[in-house]
C-alpha atoms as a PDB file:
ATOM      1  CA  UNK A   1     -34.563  91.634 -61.559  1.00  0.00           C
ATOM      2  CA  UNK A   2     -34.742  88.824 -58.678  1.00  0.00           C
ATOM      3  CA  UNK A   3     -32.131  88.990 -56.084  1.00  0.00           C
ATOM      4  CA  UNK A   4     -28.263  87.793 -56.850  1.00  0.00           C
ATOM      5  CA  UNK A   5     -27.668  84.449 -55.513  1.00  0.00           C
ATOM      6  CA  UNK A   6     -24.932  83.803 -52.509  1.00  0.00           C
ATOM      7  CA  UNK A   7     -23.703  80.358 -54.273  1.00  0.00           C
ATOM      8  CA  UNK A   8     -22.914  80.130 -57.888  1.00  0.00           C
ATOM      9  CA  UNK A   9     -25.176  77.649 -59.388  1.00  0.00           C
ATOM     10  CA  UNK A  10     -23.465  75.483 -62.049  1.00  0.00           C
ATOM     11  CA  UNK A  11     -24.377  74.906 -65.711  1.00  0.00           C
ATOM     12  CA  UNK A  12     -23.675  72.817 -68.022  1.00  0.00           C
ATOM     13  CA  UNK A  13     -23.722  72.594 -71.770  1.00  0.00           C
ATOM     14  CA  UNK A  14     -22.652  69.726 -74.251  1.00  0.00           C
ATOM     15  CA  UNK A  15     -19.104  70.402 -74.445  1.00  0.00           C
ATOM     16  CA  UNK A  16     -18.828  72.235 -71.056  1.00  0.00           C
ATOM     17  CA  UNK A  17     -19.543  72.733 -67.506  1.00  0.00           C
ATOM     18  CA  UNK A  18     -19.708  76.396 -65.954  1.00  0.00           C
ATOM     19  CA  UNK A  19     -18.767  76.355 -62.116  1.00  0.00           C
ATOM     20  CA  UNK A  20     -17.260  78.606 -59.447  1.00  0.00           C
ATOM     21  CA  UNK A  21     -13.791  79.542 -60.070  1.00  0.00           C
ATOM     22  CA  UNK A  22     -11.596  78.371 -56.623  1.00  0.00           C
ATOM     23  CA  UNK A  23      -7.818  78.907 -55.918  1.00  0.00           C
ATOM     24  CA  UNK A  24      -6.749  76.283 -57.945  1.00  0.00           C
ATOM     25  CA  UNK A  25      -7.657  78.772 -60.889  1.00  0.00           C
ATOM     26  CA  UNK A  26      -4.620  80.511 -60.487  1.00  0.00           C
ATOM     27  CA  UNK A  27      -3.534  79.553 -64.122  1.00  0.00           C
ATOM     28  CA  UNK A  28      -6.537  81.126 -65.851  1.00  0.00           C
ATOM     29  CA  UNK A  29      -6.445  84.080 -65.350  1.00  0.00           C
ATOM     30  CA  UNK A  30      -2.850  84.380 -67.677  1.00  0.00           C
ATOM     31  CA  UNK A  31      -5.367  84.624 -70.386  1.00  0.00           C
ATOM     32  CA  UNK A  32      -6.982  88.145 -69.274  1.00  0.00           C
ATOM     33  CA  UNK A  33      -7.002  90.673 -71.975  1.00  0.00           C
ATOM     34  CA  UNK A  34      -4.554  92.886 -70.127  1.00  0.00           C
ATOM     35  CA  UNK A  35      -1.243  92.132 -69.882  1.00  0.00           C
ATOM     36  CA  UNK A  36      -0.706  88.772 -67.571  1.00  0.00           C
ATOM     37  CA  UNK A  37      -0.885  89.243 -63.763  1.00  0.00           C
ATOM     38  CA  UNK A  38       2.964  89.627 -63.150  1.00  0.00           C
ATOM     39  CA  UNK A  39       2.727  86.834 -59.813  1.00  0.00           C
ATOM     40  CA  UNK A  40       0.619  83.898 -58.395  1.00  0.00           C
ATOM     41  CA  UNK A  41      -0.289  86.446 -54.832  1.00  0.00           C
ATOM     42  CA  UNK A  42      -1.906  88.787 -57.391  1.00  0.00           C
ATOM     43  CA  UNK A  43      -4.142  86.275 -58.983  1.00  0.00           C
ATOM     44  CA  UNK A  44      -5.132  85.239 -55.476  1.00  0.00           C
ATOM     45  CA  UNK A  45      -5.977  88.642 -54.395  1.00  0.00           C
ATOM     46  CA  UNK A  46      -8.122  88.509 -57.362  1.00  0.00           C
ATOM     47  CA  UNK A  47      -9.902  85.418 -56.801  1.00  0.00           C
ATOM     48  CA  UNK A  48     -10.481  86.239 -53.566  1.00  0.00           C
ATOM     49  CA  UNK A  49     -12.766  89.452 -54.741  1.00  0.00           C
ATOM     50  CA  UNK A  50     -14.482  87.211 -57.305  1.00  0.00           C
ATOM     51  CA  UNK A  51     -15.522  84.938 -53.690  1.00  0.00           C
ATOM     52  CA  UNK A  52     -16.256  88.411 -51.950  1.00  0.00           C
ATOM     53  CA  UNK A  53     -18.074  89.707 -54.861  1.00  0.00           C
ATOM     54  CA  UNK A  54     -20.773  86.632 -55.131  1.00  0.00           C
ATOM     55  CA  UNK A  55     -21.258  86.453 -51.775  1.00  0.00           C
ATOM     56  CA  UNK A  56     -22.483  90.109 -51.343  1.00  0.00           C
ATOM     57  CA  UNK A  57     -24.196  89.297 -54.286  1.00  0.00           C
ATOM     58  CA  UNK A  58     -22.697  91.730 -56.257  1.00  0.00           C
ATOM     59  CA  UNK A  59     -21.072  89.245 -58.949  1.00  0.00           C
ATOM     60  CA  UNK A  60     -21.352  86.449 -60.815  1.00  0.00           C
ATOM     61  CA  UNK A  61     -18.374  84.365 -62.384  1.00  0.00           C
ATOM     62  CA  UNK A  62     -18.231  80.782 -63.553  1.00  0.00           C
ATOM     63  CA  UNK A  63     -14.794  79.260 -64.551  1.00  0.00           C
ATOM     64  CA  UNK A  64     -15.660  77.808 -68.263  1.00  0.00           C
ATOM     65  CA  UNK A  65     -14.305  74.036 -68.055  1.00  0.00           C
ATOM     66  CA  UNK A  66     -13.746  71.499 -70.790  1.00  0.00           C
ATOM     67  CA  UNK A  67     -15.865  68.960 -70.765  1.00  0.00           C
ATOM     68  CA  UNK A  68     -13.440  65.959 -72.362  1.00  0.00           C
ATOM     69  CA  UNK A  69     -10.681  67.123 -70.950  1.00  0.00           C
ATOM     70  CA  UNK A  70     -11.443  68.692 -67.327  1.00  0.00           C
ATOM     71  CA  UNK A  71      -9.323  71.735 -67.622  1.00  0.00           C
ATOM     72  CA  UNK A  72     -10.790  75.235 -66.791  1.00  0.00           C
ATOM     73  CA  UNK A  73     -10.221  77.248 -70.124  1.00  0.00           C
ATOM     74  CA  UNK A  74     -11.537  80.696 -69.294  1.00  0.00           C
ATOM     75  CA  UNK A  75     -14.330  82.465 -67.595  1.00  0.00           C
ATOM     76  CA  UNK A  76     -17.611  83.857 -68.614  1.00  0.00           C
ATOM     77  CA  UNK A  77     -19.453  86.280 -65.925  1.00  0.00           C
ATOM     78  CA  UNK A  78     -22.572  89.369 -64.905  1.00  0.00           C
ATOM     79  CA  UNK A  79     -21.517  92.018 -62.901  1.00  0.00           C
ATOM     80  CA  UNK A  80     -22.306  95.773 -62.301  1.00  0.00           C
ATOM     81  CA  UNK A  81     -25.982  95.006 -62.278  1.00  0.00           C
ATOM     82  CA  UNK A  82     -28.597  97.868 -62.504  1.00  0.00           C
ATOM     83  CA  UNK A  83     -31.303  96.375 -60.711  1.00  0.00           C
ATOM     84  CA  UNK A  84     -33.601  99.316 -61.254  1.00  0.00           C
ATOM     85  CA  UNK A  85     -33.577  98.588 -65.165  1.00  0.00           C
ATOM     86  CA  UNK A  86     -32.673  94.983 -65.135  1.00  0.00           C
ATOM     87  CA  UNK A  87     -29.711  95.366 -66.685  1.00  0.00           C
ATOM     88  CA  UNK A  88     -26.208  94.045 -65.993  1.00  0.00           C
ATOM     89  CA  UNK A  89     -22.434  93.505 -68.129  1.00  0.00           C
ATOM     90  CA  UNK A  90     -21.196  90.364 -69.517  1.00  0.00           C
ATOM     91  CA  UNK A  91     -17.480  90.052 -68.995  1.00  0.00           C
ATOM     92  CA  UNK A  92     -15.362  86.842 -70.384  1.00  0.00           C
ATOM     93  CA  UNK A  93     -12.066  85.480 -71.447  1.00  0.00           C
ATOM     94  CA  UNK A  94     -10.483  82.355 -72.982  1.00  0.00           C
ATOM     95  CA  UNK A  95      -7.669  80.774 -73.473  1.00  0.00           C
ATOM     96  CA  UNK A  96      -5.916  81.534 -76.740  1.00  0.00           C
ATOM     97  CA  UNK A  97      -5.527  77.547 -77.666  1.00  0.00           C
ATOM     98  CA  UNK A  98      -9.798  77.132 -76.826  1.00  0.00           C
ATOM     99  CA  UNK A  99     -10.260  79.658 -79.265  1.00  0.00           C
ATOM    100  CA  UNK A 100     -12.030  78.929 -82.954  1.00  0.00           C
ATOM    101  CA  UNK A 101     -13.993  75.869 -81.118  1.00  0.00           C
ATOM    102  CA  UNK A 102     -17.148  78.171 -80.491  1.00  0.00           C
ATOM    103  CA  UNK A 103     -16.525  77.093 -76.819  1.00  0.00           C
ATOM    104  CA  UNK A 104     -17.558  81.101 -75.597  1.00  0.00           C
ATOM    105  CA  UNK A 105     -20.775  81.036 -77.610  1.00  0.00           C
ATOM    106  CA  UNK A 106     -21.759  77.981 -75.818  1.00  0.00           C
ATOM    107  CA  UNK A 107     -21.139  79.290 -72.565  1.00  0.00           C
ATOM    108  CA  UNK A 108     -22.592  82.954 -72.931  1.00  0.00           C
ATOM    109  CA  UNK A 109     -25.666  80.871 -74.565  1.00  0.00           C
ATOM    110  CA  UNK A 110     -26.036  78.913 -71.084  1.00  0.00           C
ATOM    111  CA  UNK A 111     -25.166  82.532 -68.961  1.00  0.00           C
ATOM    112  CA  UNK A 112     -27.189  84.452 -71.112  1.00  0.00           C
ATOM    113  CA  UNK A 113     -30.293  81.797 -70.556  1.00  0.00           C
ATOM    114  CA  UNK A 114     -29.661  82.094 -66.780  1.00  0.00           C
ATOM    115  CA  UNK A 115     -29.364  85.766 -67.067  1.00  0.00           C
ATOM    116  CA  UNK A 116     -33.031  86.144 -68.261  1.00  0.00           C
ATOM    117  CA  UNK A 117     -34.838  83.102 -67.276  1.00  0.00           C
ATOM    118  CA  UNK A 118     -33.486  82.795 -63.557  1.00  0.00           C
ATOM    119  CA  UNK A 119     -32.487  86.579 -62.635  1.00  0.00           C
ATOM    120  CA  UNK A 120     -35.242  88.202 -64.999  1.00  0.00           C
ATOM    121  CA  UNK A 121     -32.448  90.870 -66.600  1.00  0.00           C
ATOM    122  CA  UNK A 122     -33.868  92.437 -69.787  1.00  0.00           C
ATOM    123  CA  UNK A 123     -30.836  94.245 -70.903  1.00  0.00           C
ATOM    124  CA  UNK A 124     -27.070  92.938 -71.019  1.00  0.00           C
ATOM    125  CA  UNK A 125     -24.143  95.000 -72.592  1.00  0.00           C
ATOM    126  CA  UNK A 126     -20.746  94.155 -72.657  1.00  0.00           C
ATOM    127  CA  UNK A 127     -17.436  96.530 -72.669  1.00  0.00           C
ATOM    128  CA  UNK A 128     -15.187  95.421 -75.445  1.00  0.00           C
ATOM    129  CA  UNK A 129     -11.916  97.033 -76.435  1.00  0.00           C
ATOM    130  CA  UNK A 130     -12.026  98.612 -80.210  1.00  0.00           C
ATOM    131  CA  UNK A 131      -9.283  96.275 -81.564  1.00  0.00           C
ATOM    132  CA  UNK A 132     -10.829  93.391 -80.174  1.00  0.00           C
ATOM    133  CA  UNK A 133     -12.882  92.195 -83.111  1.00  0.00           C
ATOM    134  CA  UNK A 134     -13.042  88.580 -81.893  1.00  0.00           C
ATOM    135  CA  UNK A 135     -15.607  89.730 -79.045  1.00  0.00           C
ATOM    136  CA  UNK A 136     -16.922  92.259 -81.222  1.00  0.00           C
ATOM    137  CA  UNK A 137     -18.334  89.358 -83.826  1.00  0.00           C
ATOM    138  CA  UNK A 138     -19.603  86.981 -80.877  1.00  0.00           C
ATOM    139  CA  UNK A 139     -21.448  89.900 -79.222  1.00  0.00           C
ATOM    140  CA  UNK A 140     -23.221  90.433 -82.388  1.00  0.00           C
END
């Protein structure tokens, strides 16, 4: 596995563009799978460790945006990497109204490229709840 980058580098696919995620976020992360992050502070604290995060290069996290329309519909990220076997999670979430457009295929497709063609992982898992069959099909 080659070292974690400090800055996020951006991708793009045909329908979207994957960059860092920034304050003005805020609204995204209402669509996590656990229950909504009660106040606006509380999604800042957490955006703040996603910023912390890639630059000790422990992280990665792009904010999944819409190409026709601009807005940031969900996020799509690798984190607790296992250097010593190449391996690291895939973590994402979007939007309820972006879903049944394939939009999170596309996106893992353009992480999942950059995953083993830039960083040289070999393995990637993901965490998914049980009742969450959604995520269960894509990861398939």
């Amino acid at each position: 596995m080659k070292a974690l980058p400090k800055v996020l580098e951006p991708l793009e696919t045909e329908r979207l563009y994957l960059r860092s995620m920034n304050t003005n976020d805020v609204e995204v992360m209402r669509y996590a799978s656990d229950d909504p992050f009660p106040e606006s502070a509380t999604i800042m604290v957490m955006l703040a460790s996603v910023e912390q995060l890639l630059s000790e290069g422990r992280s990665l996290e792009w904010g999944i945006v819409e190409k026709h329309s601009s807005k940031l519909i969900g996020t799509c990220g690798l984190h607790s990497f296992e250097p010593e076997i190449g391996s690291a999670e895939v973590g994402c979430m979007l939007a309820r109204k972006a879903w049944g457009n394939g939009y999170m295929r596309e996106a893992l497709g353009s992480v999942l490229a950059y995953a083993h063609q830039i960083l040289a992982l070999t393995r990637l898992r993901a965490d998914i709840d049980h009742p969450n069959t959604r995520s269960i099909r894509l990861f398939k």
